[in-house]
PDB file of N, CA and C in Angstrom:
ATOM      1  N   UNK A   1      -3.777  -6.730   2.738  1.00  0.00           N
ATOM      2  CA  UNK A   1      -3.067  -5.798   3.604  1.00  0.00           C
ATOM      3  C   UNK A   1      -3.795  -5.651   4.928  1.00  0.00           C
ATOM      4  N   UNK A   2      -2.970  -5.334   5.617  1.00  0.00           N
ATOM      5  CA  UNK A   2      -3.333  -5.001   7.628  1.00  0.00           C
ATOM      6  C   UNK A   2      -3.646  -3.767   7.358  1.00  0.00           C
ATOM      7  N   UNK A   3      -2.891  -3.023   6.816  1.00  0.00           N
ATOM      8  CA  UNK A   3      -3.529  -1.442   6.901  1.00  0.00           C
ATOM      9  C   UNK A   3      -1.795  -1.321   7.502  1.00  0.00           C
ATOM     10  N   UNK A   4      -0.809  -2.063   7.762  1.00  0.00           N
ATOM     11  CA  UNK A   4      -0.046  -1.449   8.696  1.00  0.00           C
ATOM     12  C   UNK A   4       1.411  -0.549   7.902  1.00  0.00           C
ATOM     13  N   UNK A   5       1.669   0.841   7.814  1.00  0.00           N
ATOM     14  CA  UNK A   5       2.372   1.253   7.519  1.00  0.00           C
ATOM     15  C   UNK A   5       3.875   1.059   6.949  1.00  0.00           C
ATOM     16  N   UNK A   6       4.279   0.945   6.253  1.00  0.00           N
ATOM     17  CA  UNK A   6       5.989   0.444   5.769  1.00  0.00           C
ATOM     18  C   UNK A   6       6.679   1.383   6.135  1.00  0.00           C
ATOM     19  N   UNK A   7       7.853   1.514   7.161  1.00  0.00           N
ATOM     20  CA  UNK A   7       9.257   2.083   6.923  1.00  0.00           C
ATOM     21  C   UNK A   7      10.254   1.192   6.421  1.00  0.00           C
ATOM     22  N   UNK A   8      10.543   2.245   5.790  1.00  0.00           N
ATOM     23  CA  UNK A   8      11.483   1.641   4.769  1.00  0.00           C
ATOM     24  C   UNK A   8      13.110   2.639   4.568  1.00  0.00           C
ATOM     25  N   UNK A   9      14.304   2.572   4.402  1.00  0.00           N
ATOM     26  CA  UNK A   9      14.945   3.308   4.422  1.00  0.00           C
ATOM     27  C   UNK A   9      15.362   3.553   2.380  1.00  0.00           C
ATOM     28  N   UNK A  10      14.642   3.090   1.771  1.00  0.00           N
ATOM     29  CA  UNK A  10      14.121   3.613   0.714  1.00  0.00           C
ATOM     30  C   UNK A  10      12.942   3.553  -0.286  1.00  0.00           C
ATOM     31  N   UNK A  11      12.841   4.387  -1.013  1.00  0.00           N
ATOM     32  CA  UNK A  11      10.859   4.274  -1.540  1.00  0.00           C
ATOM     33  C   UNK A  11      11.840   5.110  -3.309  1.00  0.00           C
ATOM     34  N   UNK A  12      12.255   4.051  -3.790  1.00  0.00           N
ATOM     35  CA  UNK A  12      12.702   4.465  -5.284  1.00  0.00           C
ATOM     36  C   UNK A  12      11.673   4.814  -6.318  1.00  0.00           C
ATOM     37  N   UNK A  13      10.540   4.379  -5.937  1.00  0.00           N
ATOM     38  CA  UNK A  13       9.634   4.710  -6.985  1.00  0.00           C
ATOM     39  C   UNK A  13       8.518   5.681  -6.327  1.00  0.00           C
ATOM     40  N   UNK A  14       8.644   5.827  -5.354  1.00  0.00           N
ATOM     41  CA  UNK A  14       8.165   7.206  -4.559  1.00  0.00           C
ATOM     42  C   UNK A  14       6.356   7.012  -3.801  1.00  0.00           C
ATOM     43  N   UNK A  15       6.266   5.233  -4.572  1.00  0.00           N
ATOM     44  CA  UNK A  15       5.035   5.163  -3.545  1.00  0.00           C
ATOM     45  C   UNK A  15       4.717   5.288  -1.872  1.00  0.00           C
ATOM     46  N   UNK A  16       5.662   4.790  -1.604  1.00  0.00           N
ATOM     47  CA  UNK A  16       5.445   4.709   0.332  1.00  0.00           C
ATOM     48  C   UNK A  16       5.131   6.859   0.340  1.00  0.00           C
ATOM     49  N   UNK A  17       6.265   7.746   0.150  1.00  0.00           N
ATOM     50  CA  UNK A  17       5.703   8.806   0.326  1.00  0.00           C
ATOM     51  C   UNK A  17       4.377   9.383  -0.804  1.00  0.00           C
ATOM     52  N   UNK A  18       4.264   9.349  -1.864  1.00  0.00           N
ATOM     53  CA  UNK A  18       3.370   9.119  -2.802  1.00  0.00           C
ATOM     54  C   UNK A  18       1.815   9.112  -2.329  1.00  0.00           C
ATOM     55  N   UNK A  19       1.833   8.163  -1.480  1.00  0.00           N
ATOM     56  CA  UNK A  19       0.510   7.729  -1.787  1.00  0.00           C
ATOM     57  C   UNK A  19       0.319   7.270   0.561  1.00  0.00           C
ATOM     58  N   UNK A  20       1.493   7.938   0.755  1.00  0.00           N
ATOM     59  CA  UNK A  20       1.185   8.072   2.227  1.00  0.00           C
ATOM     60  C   UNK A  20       0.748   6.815   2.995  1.00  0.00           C
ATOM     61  N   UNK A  21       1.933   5.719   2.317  1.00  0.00           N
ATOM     62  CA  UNK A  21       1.665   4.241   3.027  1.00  0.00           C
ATOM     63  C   UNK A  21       2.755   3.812   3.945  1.00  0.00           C
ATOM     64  N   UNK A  22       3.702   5.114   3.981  1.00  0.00           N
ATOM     65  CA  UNK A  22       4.393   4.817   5.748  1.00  0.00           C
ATOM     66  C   UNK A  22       5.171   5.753   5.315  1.00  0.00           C
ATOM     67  N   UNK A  23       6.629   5.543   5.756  1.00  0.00           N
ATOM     68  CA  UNK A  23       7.464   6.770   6.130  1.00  0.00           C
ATOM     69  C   UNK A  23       8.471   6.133   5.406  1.00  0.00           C
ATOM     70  N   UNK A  24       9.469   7.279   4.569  1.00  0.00           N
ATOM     71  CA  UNK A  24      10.855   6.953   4.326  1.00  0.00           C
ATOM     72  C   UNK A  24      12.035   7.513   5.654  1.00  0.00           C
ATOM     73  N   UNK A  25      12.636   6.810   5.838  1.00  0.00           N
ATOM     74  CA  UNK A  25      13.766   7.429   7.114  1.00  0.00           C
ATOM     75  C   UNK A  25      15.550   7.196   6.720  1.00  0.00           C
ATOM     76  N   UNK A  26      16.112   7.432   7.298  1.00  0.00           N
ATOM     77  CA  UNK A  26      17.393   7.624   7.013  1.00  0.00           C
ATOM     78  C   UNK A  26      18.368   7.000   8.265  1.00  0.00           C
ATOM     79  N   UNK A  27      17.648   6.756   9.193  1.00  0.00           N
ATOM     80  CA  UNK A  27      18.344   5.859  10.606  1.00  0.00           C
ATOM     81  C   UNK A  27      17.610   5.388  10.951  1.00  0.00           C
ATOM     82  N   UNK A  28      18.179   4.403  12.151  1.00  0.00           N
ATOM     83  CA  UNK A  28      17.707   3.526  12.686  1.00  0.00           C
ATOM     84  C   UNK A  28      16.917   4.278  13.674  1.00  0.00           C
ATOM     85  N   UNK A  29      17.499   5.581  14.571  1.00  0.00           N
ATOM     86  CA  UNK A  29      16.889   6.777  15.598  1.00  0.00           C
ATOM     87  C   UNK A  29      15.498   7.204  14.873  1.00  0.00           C
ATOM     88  N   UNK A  30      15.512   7.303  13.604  1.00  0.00           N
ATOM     89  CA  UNK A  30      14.845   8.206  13.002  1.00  0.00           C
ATOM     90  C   UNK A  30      13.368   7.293  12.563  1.00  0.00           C
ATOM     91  N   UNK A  31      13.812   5.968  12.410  1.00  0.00           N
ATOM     92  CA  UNK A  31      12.648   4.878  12.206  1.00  0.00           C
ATOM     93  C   UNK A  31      12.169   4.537  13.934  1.00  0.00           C
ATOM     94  N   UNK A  32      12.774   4.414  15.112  1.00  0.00           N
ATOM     95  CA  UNK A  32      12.287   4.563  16.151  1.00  0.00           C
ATOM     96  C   UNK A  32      11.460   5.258  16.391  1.00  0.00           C
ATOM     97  N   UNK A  33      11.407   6.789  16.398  1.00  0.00           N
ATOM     98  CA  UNK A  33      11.032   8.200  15.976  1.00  0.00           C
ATOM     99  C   UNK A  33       9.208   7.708  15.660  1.00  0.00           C
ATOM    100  N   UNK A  34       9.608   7.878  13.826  1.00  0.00           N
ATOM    101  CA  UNK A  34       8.691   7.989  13.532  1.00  0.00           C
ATOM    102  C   UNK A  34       7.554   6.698  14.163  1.00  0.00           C
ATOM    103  N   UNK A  35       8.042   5.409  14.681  1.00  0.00           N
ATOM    104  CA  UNK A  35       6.932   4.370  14.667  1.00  0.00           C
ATOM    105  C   UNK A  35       6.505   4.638  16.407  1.00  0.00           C
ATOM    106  N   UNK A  36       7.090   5.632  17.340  1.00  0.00           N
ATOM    107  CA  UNK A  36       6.267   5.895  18.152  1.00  0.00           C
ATOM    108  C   UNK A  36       5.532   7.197  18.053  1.00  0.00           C
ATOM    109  N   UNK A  37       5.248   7.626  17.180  1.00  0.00           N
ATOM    110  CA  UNK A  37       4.635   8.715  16.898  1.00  0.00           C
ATOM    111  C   UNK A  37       3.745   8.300  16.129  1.00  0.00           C
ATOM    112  N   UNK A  38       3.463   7.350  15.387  1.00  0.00           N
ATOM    113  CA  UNK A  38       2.512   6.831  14.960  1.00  0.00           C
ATOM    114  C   UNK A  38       1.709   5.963  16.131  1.00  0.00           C
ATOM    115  N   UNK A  39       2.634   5.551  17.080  1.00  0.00           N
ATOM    116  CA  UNK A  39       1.936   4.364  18.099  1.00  0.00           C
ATOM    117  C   UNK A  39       1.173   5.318  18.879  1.00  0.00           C
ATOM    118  N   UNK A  40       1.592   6.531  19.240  1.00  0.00           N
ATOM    119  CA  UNK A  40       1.030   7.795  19.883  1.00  0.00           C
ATOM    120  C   UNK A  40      -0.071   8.837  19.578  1.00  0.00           C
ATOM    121  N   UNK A  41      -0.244   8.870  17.899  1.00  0.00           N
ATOM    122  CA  UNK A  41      -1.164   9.299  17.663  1.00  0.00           C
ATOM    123  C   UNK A  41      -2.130   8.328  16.779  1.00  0.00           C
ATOM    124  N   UNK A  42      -3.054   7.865  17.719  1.00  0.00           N
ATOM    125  CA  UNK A  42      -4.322   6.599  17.176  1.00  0.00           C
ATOM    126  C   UNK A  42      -5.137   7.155  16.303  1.00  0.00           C
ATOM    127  N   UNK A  43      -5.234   8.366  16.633  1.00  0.00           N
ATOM    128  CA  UNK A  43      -6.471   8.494  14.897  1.00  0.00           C
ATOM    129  C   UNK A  43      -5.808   8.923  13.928  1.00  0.00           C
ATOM    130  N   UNK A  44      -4.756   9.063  13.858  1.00  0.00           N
ATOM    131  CA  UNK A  44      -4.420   9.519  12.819  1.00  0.00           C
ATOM    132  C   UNK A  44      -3.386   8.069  12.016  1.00  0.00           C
ATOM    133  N   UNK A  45      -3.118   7.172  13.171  1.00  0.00           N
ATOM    134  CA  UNK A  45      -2.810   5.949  12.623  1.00  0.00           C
ATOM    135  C   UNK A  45      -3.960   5.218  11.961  1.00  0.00           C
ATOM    136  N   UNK A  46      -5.184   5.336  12.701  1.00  0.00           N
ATOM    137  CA  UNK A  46      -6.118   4.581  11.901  1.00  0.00           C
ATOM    138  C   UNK A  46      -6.786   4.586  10.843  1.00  0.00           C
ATOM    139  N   UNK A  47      -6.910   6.358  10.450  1.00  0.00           N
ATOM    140  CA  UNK A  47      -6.976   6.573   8.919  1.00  0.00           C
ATOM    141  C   UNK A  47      -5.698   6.614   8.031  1.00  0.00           C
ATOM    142  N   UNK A  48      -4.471   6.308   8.268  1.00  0.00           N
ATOM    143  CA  UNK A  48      -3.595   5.676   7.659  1.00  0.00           C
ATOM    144  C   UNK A  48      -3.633   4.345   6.982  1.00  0.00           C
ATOM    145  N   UNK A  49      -4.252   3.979   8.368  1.00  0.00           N
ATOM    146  CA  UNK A  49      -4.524   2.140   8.061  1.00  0.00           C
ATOM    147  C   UNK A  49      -5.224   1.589   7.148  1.00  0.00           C
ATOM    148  N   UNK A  50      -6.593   2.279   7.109  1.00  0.00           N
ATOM    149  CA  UNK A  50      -7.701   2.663   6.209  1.00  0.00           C
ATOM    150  C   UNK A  50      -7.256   3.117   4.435  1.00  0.00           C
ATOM    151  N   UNK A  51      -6.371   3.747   5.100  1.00  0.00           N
ATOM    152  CA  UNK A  51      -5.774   4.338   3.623  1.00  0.00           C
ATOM    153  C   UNK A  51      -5.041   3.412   2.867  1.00  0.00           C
ATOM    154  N   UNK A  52      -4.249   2.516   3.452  1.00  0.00           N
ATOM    155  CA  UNK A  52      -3.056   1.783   2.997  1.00  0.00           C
ATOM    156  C   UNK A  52      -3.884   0.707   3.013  1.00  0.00           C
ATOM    157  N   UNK A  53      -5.061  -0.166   3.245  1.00  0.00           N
ATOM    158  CA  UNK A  53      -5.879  -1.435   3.149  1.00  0.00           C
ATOM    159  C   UNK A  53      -6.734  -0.367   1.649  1.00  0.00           C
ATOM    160  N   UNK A  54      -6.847   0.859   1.553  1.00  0.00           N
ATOM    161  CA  UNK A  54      -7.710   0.139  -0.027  1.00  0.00           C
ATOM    162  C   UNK A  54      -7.078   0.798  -1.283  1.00  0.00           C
ATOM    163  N   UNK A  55      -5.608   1.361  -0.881  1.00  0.00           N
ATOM    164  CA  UNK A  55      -4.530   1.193  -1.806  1.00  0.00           C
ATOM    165  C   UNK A  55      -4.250  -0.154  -2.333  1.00  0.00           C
ATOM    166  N   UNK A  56      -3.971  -1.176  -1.350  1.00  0.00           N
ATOM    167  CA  UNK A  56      -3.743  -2.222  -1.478  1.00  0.00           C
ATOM    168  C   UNK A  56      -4.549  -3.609  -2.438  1.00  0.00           C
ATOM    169  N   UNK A  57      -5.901  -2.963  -1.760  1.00  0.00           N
ATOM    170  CA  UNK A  57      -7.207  -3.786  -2.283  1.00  0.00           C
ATOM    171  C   UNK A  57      -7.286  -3.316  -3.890  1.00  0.00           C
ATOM    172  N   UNK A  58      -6.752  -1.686  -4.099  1.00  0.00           N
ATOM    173  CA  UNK A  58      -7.067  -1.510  -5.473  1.00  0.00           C
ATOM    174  C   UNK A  58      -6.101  -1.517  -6.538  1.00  0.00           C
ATOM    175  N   UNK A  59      -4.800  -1.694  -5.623  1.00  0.00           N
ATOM    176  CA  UNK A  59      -3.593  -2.223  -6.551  1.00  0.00           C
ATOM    177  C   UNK A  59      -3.218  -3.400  -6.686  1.00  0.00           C
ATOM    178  N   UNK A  60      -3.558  -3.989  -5.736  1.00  0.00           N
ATOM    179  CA  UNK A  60      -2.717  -5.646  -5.903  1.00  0.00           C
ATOM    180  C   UNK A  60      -3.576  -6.689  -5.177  1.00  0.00           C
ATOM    181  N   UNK A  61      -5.161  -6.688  -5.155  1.00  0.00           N
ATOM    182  CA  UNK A  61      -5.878  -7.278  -5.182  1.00  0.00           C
ATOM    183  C   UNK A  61      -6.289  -8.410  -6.143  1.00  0.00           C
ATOM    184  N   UNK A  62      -5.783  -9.548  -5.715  1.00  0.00           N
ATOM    185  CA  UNK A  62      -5.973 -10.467  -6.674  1.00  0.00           C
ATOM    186  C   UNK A  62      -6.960 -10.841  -7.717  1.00  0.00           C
ATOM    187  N   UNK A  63      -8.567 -10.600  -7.323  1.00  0.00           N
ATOM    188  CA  UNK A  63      -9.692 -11.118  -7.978  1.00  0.00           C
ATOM    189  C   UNK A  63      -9.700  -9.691  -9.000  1.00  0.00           C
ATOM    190  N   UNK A  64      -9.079  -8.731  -8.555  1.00  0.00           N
ATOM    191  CA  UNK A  64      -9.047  -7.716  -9.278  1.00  0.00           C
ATOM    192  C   UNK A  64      -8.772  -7.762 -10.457  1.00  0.00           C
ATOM    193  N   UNK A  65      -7.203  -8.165 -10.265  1.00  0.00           N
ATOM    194  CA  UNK A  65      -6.379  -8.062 -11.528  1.00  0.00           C
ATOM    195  C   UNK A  65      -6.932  -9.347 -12.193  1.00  0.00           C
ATOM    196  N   UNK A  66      -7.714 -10.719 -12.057  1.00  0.00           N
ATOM    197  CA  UNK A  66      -8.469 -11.347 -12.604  1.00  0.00           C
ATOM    198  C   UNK A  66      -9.149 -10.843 -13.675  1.00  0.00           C
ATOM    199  N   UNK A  67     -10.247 -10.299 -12.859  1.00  0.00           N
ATOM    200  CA  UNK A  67     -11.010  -9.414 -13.757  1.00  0.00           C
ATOM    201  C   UNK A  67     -10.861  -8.902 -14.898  1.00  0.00           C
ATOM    202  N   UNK A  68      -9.685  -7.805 -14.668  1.00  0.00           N
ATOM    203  CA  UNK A  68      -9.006  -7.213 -15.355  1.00  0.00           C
ATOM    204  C   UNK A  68      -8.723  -8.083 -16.738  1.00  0.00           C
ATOM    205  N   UNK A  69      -7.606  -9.057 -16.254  1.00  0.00           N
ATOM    206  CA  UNK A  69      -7.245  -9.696 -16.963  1.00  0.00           C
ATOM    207  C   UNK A  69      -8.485 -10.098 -18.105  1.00  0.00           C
ATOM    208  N   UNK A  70      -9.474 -11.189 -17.337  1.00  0.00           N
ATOM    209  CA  UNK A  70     -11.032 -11.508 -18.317  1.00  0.00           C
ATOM    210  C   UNK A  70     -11.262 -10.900 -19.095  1.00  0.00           C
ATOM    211  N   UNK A  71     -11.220  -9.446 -18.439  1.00  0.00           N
ATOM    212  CA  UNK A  71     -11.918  -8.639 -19.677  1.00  0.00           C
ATOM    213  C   UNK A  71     -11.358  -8.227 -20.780  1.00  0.00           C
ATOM    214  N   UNK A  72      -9.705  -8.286 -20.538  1.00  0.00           N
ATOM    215  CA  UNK A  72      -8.828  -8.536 -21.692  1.00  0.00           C
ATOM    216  C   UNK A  72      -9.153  -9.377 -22.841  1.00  0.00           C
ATOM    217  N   UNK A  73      -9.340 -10.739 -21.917  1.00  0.00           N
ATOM    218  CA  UNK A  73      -9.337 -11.909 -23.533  1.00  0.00           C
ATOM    219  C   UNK A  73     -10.379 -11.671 -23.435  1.00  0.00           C
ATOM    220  N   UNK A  74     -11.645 -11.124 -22.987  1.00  0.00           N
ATOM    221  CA  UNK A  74     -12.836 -11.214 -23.935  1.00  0.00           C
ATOM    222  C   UNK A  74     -13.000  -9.993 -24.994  1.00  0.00           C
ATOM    223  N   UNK A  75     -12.641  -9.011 -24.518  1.00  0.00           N
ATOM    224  CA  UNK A  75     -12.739  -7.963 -25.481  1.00  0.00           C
ATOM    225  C   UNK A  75     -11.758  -8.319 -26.776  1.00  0.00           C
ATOM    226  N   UNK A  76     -10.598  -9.336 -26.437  1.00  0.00           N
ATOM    227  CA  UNK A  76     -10.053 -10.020 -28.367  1.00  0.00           C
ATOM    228  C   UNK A  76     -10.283 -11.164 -28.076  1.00  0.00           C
ATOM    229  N   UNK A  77     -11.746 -11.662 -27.858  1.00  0.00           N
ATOM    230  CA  UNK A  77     -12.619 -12.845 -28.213  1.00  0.00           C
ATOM    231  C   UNK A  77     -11.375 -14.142 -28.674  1.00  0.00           C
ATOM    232  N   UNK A  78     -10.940 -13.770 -26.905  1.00  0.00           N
ATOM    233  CA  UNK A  78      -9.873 -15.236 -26.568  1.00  0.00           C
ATOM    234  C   UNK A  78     -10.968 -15.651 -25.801  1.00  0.00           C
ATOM    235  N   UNK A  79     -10.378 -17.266 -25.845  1.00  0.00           N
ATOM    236  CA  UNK A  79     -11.286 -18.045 -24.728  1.00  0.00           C
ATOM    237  C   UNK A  79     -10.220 -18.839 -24.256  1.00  0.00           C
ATOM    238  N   UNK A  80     -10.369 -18.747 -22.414  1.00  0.00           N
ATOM    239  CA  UNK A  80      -9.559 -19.629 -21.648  1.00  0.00           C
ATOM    240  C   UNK A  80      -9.957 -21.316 -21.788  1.00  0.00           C
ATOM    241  N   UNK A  81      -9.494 -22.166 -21.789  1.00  0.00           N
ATOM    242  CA  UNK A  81      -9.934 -22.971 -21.797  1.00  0.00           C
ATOM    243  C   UNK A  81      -9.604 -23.904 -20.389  1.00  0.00           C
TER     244      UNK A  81
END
């Protein structure tokens, strides 16, 4: 991830508002709106950015879910071959 915010004109499972990784909107005015108000206020975009790069890193980080996975088959003493 960039760190860079999602609008989206829906968030069904409620992460984008959830977990404060961009904005849900309802128009096209209203997604204008919000992405210069983000372009307008820089610090508060940049700990957004910050926020949404280690959401990212800790949800859908690849070597992660590796890991994860490993420690699966080793704990029922599978072996990859």
């Amino acid at each position: 991830s960039r760190g860079l915010p999602v609008f989206s004109f829906v968030d069904p499972d409620n992460l984008i508002s959830d977990y404060g990784l961009g904005s849900k909107v309802t128009s096209i005015e209203e997604m204008a709106d919000v992405i210069r108000k983000k372009i307008n206020e820089k610090e508060t975009f940049l700990k957004q950015a910050q926020k949404i790069k280690l959401f990212f890193e800790e949800n859908f980080y690849v070597k992660k879910k590796i890991e994860a996975f490993e420690s699966i088959l080793l704990f029922n003493e599978i072996k990859p071959s």
